[in-house]
Every structure is written in C-alpha cells, then in structure tokens.
Protein backbone atom coordinates (compact mmCIF):
# COMPACT_ATOMS: atom_id res chain seq x y z
CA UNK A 1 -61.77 -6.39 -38.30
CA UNK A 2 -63.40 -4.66 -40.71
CA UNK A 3 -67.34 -6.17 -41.61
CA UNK A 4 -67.80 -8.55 -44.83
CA UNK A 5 -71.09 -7.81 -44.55
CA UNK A 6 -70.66 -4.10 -44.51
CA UNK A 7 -68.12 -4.73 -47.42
CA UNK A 8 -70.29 -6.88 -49.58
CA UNK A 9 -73.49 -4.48 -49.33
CA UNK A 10 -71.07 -1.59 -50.64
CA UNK A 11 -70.18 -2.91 -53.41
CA UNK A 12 -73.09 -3.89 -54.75
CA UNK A 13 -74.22 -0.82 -54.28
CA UNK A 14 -71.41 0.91 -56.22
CA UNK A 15 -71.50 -1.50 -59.00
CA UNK A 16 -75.42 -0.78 -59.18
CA UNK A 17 -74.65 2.77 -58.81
CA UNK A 18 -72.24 2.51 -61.78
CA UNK A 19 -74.35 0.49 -64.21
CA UNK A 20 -77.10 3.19 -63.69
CA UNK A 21 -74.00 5.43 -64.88
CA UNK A 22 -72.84 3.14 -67.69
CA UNK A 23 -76.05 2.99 -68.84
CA UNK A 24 -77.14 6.71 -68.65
CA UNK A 25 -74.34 7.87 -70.77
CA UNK A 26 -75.51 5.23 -73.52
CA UNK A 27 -79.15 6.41 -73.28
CA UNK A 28 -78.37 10.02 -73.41
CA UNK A 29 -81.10 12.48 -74.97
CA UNK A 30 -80.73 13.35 -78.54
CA UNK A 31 -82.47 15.79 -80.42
CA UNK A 32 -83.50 16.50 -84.19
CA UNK A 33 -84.82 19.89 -85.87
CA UNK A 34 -88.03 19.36 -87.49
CA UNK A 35 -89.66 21.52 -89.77
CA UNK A 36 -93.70 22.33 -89.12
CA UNK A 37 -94.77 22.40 -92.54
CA UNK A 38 -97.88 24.20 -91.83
CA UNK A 39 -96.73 27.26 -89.40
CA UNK A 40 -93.20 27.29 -91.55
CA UNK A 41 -90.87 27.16 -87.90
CA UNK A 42 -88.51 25.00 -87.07
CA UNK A 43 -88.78 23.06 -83.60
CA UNK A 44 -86.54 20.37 -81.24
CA UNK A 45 -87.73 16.63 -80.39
CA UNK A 46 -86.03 14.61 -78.73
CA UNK A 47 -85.83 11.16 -77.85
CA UNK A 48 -86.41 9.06 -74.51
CA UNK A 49 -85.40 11.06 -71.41
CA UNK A 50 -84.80 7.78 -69.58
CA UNK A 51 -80.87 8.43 -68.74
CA UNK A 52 -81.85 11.02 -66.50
CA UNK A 53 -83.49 8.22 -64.17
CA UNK A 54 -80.49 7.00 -64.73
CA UNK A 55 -78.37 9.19 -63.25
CA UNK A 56 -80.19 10.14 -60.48
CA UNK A 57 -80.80 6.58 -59.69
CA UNK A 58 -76.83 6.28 -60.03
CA UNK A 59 -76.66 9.61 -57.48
CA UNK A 60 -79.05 8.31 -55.26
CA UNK A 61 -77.03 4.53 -54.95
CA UNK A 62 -74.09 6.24 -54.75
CA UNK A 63 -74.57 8.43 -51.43
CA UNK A 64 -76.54 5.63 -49.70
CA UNK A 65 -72.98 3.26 -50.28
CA UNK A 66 -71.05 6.24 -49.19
CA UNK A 67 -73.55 7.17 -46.23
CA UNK A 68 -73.15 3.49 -45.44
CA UNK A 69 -69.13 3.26 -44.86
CA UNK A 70 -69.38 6.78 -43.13
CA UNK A 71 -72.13 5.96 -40.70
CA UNK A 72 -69.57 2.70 -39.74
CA UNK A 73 -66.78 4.46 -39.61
CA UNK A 74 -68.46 7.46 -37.52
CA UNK A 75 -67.59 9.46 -40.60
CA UNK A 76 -63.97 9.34 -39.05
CA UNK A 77 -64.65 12.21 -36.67
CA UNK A 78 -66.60 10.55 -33.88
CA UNK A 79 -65.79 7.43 -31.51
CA UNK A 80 -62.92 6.00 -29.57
CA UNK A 81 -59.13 7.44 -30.63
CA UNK A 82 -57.52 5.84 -33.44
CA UNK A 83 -53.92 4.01 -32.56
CA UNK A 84 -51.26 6.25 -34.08
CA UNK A 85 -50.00 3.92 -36.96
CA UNK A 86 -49.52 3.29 -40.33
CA UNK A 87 -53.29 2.61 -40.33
CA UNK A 88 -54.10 5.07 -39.16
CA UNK A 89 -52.51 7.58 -41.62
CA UNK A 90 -53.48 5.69 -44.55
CA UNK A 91 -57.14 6.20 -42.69
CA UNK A 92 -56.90 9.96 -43.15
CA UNK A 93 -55.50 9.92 -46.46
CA UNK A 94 -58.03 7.59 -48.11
CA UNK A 95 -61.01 9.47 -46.31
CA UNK A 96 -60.16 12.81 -47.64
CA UNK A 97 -59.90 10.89 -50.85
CA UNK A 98 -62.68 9.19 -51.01
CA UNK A 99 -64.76 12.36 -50.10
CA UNK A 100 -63.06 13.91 -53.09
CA UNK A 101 -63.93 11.39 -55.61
CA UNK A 102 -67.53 10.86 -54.06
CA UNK A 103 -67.93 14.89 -54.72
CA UNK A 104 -66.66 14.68 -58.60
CA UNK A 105 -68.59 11.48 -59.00
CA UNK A 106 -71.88 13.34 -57.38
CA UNK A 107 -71.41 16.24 -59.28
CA UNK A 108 -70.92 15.05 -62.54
CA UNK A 109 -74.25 12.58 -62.05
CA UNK A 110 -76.19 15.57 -61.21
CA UNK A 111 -75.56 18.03 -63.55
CA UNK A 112 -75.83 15.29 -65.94
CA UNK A 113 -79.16 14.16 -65.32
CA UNK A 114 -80.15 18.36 -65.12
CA UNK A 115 -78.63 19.15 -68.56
CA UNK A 116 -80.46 15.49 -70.00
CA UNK A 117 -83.57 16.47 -68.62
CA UNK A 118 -83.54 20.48 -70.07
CA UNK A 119 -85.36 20.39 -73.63
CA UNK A 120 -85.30 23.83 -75.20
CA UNK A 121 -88.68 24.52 -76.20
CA UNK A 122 -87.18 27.46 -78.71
CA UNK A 123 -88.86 28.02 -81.94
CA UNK A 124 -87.62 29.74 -85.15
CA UNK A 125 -88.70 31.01 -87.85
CA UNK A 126 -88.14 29.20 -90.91
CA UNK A 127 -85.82 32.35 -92.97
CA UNK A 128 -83.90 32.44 -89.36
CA UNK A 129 -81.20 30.49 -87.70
CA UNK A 130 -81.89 26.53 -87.02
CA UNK A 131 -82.92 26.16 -82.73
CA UNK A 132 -80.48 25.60 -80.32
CA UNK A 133 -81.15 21.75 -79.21
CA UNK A 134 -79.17 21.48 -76.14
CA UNK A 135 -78.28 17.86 -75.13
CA UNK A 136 -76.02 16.57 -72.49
CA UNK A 137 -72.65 16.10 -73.76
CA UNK A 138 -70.75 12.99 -74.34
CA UNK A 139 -68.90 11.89 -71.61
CA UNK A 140 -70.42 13.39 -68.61
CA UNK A 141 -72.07 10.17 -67.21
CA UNK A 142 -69.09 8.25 -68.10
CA UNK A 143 -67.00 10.98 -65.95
CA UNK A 144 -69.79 9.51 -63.42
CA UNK A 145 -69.05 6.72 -64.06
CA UNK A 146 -65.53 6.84 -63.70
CA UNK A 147 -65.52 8.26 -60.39
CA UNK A 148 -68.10 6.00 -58.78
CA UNK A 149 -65.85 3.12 -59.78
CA UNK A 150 -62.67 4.96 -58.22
CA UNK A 151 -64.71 5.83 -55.22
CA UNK A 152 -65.75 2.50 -54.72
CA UNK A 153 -62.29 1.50 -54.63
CA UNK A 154 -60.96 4.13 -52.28
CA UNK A 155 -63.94 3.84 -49.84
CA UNK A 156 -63.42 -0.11 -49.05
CA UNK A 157 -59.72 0.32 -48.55
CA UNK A 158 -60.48 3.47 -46.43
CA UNK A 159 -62.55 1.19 -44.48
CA UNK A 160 -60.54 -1.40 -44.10
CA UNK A 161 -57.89 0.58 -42.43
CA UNK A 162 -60.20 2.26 -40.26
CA UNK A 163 -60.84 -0.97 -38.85
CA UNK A 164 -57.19 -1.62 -38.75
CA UNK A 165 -56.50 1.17 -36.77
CA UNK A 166 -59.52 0.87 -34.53
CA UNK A 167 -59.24 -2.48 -33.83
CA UNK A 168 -55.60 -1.46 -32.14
CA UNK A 169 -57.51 1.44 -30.79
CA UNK A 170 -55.34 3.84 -28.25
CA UNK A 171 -55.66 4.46 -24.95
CA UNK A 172 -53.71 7.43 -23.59
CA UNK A 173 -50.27 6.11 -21.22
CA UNK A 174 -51.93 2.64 -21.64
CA UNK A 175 -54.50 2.71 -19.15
CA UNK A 176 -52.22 3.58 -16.04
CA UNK A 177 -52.43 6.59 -14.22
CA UNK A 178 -50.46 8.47 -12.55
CA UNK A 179 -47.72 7.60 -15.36
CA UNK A 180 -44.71 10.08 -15.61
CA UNK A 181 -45.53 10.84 -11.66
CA UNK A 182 -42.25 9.09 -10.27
CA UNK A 183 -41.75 8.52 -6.71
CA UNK A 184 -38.85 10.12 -4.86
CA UNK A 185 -37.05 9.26 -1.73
C-alpha cells in the first residue's frame, strides 16, 4: 500500500515547486537601453532579478519531491524483488519516465534562472550599434513549469505501482526448497 502521507507531502511539494515556476516566467528580467547623456554611451538596466529565486527555489522543491519518492522506493534498484506483474512493468516504465521528465524539468529551471541572472554589462558608443541586452527568453520557465507538473504526475503513479508490486513482493519457488528436486523410486 503505497503511503498517503508520502503522497500528500509530494505534491505539495510539486505544486510549490511549480508556482515558483509559474511565477518565475511572469517575473522574468527585462531590460531597456539607456542613453548616458554626459559620457554619450549607451548602457543595459534591467529590472528585478527576483525570478531567478524563483527558479532555483522551483529546482530546489523539485529534487527534494523527487529525492523523496526515490528514497521510498529505494530508487527502484535496491530492496526485496519485485513480483513479476503488471505492476511491476508499469513500475519500470513510469520510473524511467519520471527520471526523464524530472531531467527536462531540472534543466530547463536551471538554465533559466542562469540566463535571468546574466546582465551584460556591455557599453557602446553612442555613433555604434545599440548593446546586446540579453534576457531569458519567453517560455523557458513555463517549459519548467510544464515538466514539473508532468513529473508530478508520473512520479505518484510510479509510486503507486511500486507499492503494488512490492506489496505482492516475490519470493523465488515460493519459499520451498528443494523445488524441482523430485524423488525417485
């Protein structure tokens, strides 16, 4: 039987993990040229760097829920034999799954909240070209985002029939030995 409680803490870390997400793609950095009217060279500024929190708060939410159904689950690997069943192979599937979406979601969070926090510090001359103002683009949080909310699906069910499958855990010829040893007369 797979834990409520272990359940329940998951999710809300996922769903805090993907407001952090929602709301670092809203608060992305933006950036303006201004014009120094004294030293004639254009400059960047940009605005409140606050969605890279964001997203790092969203990365770091996100790998303590996943850390949390792997550490139950013995990341799969460890622990008593799983019954050979349905279960079981919807176990397998959903892990490598959820590993794959967990990656995407981890990735796109961090290279995010990297690209929001880089502020070119270029200068130009005013005759010259405007500065390059680099910004994160739109959409890469929400990618984040995206993929926390699909892991967080795919993890719980990937639990679940873990516990499924452990629950009827096997146990090689059913606990008898000497089984396939027949007697003869």
């Amino acid at each position: 039987m797979a834990s409520k409680l272990l359940l329940i803490a998951v999710f809300v870390l996922d769903l805090i993990a993907f407001g952090l997400a929602v709301a670092a793609e809203q608060r992305r950095s933006t950036a303006k040229i201004v014009q120094d009217s004294e030293v004639n060279y254009n400059y960047c500024v940009y605005d409140s760097d606050i969605s890279t929190g964001y997203g790092v708060g969203a990365f770091l939410f996100l790998m303590v829920s996943q850390a949390l159904v792997m550490a139950a689950s013995k990341c799969f690997c460890c622990g008593k034999g799983l019954n050979p069943s349905g279960s079981r192979a919807w176990a397998v599937i959903l892990f490598i799954v959820c590993w794959l979406f967990f990656l995407i979601a981890e990735i796109c969070l961090l290279a995010g909240s990297v690209r929001n926090a880089y502020h070119t510090k270029y200068r130009t001359i005013f005759s010259e070209q405007p500065p390059s103002c680099e910004t994160v683009r739109k959409g890469v949080f929400g990618a984040g985002a995206a993929f926390i909310f699909l892991n967080a699906i795919v993890n719980k069910f990937y639990y679940i029939f873990y516990s499924s499958a452990r629950d009827k855990s096997f146990q090689a010829y059913g606990g008898e030995t000497g089984v396939g040893m027949g007697t003869y007369k």
